[in-house]
C-alpha atoms as a PDB file:
ATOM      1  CA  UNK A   1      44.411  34.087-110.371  1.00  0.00           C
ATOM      2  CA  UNK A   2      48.138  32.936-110.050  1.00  0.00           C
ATOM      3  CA  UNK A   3      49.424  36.030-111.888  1.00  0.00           C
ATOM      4  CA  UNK A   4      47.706  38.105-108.682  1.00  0.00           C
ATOM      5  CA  UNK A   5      49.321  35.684-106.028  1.00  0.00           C
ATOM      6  CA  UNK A   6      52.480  36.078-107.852  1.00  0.00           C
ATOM      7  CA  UNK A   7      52.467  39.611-107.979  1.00  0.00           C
ATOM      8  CA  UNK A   8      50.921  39.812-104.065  1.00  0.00           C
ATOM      9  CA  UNK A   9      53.916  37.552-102.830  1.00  0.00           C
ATOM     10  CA  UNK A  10      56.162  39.392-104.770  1.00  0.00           C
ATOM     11  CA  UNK A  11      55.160  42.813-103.470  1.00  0.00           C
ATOM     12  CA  UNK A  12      55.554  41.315 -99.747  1.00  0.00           C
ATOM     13  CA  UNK A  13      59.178  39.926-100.249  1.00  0.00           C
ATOM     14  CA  UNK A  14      61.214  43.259 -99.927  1.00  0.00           C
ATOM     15  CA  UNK A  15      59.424  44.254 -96.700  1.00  0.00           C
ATOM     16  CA  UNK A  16      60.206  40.800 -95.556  1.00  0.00           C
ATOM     17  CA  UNK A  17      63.741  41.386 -97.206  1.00  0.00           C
ATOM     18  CA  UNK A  18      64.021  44.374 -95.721  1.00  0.00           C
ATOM     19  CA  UNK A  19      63.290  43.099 -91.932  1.00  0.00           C
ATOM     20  CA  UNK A  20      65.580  40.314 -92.230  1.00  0.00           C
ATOM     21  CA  UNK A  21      68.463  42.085 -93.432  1.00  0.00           C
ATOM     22  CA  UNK A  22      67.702  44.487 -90.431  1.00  0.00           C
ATOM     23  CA  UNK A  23      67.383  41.907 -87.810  1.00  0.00           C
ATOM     24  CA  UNK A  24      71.108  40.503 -88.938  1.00  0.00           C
ATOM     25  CA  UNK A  25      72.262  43.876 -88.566  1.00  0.00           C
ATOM     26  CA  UNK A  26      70.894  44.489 -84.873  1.00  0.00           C
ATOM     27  CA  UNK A  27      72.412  41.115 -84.217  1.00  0.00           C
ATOM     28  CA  UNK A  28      75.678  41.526 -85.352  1.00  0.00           C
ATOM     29  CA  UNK A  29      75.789  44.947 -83.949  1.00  0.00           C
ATOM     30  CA  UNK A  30      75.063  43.572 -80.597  1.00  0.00           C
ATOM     31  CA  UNK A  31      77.541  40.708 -80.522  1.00  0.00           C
ATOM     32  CA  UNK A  32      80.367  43.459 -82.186  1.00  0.00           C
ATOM     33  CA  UNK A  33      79.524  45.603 -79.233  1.00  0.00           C
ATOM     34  CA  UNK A  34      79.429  42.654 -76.253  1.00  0.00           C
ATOM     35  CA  UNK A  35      82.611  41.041 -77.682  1.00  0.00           C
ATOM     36  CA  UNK A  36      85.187  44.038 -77.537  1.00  0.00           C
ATOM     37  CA  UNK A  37      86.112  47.114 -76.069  1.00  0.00           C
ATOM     38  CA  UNK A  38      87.909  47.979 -78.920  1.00  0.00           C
ATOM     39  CA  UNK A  39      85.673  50.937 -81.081  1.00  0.00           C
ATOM     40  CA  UNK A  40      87.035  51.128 -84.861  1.00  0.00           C
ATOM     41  CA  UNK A  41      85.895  54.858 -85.696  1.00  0.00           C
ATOM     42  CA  UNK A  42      87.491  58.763 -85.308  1.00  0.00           C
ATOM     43  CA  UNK A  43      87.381  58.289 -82.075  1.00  0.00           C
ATOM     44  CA  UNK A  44      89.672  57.053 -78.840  1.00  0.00           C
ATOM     45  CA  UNK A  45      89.822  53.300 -79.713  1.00  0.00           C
ATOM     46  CA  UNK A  46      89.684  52.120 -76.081  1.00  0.00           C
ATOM     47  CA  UNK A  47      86.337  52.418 -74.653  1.00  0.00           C
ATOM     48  CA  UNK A  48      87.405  50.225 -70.961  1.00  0.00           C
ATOM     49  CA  UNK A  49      90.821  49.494 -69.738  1.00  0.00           C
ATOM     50  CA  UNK A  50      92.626  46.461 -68.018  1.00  0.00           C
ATOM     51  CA  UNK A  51      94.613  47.213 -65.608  1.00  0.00           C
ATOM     52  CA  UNK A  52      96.187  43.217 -65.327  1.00  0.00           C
ATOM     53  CA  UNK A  53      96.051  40.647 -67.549  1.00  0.00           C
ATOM     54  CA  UNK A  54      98.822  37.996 -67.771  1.00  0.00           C
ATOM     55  CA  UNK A  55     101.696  38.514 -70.617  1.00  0.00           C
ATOM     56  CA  UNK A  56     101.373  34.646 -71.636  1.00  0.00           C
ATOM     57  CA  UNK A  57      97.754  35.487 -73.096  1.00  0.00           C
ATOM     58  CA  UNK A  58      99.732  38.565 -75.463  1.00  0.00           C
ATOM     59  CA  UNK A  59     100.571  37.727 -78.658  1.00  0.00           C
ATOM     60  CA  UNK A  60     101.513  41.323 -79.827  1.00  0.00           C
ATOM     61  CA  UNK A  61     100.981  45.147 -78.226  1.00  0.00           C
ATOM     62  CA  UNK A  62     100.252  48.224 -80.114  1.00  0.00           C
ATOM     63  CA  UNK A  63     100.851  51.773 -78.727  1.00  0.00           C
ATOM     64  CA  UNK A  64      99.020  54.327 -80.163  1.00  0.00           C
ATOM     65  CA  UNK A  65     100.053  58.193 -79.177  1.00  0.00           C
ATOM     66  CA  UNK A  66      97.131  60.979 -78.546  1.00  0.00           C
ATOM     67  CA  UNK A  67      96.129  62.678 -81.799  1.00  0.00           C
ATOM     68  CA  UNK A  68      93.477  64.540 -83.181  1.00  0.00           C
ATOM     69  CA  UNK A  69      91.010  61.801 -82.640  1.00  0.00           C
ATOM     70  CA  UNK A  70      91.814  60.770 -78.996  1.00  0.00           C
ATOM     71  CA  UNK A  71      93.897  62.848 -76.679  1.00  0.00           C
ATOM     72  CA  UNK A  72      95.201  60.217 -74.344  1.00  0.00           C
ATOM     73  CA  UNK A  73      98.150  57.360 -74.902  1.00  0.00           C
ATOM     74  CA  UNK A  74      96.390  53.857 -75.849  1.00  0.00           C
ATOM     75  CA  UNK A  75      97.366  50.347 -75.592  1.00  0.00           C
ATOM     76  CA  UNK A  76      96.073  47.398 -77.519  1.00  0.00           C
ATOM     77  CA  UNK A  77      96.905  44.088 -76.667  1.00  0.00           C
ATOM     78  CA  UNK A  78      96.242  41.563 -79.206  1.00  0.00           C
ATOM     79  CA  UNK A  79      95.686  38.100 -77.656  1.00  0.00           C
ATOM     80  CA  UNK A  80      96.421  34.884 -78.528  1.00  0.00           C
ATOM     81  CA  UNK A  81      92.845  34.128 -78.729  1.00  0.00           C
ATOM     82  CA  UNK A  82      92.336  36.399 -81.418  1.00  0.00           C
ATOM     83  CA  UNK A  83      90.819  39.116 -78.876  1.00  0.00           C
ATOM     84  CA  UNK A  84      91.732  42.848 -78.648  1.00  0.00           C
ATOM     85  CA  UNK A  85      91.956  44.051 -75.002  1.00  0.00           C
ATOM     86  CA  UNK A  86      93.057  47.700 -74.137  1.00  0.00           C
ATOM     87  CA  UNK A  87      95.201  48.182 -71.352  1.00  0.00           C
ATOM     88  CA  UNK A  88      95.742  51.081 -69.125  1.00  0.00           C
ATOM     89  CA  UNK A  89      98.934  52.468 -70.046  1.00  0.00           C
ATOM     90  CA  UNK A  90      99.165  54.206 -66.359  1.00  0.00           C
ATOM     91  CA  UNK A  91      99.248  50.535 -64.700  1.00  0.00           C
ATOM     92  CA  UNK A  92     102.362  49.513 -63.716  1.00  0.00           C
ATOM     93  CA  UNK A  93     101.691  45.850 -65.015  1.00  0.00           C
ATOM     94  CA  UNK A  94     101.268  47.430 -68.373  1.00  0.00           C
ATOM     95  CA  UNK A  95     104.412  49.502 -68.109  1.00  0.00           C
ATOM     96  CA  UNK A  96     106.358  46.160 -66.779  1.00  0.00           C
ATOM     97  CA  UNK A  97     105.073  44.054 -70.425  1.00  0.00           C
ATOM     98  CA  UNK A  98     105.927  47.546 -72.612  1.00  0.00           C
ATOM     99  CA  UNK A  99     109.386  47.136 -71.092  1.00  0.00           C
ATOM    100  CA  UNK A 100     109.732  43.645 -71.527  1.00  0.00           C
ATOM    101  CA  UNK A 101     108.658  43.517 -75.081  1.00  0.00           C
ATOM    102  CA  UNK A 102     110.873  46.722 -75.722  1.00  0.00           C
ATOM    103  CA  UNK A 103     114.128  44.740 -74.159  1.00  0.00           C
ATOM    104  CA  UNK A 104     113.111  41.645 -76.051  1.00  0.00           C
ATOM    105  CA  UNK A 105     112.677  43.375 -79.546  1.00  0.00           C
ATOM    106  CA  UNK A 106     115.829  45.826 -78.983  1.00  0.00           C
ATOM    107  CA  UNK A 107     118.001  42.094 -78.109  1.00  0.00           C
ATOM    108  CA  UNK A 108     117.200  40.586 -81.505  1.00  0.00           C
END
């Protein structure tokens, strides 16, 4: 009898496998998708766009110009937190911080 157990239990464990593994992927996917508006495919990166946040939370920009992948100009603010936040490149906050961080890196 334990041979057929074994070989019963054994027979059930990759459809069990195979449901975990695919509820950790649903979860993950939906946390990835909550926690940023950043996408990371062929695609425009910036799905929403700020139009304020305050420069003390920025720990670095990145300006990426329209290509064959995204027509439009993008800004990614990376914050001190770790987050990635897209701004909107048409606010004038936005154009005030690209200034600012262009006169700050052109002075050193």
């Amino acid at each position: 009898m334990a041979p057929t157990a074994t070989a019963a239990s054994a027979a059930r464990a990759p459809g069990l496998l195979r449901a975990a593994l695919l509820l950790l992927l649903r979860v993950a996917a939906c946390r990835q998708a909550a926690a940023a508006p950043v996408a990371r495919e062929l695609r425009c990166l910036c799905l929403e766009n700020l139009d304020r946040i305050h420069p003390k939370y920025i720990q670095s920009v990145k300006v990426t110009s329209p290509g064959p992948y995204c027509d439009k100009t993008e800004v990614i603010a990376s914050l001190k937190n770790g987050q990635d936040v897209c701004l909107n490149p048409a606010s004038p906050l936005v154009k005030m911080i690209l200034d600012k961080l262009l006169n700050k890196s052109s002075s050193n």
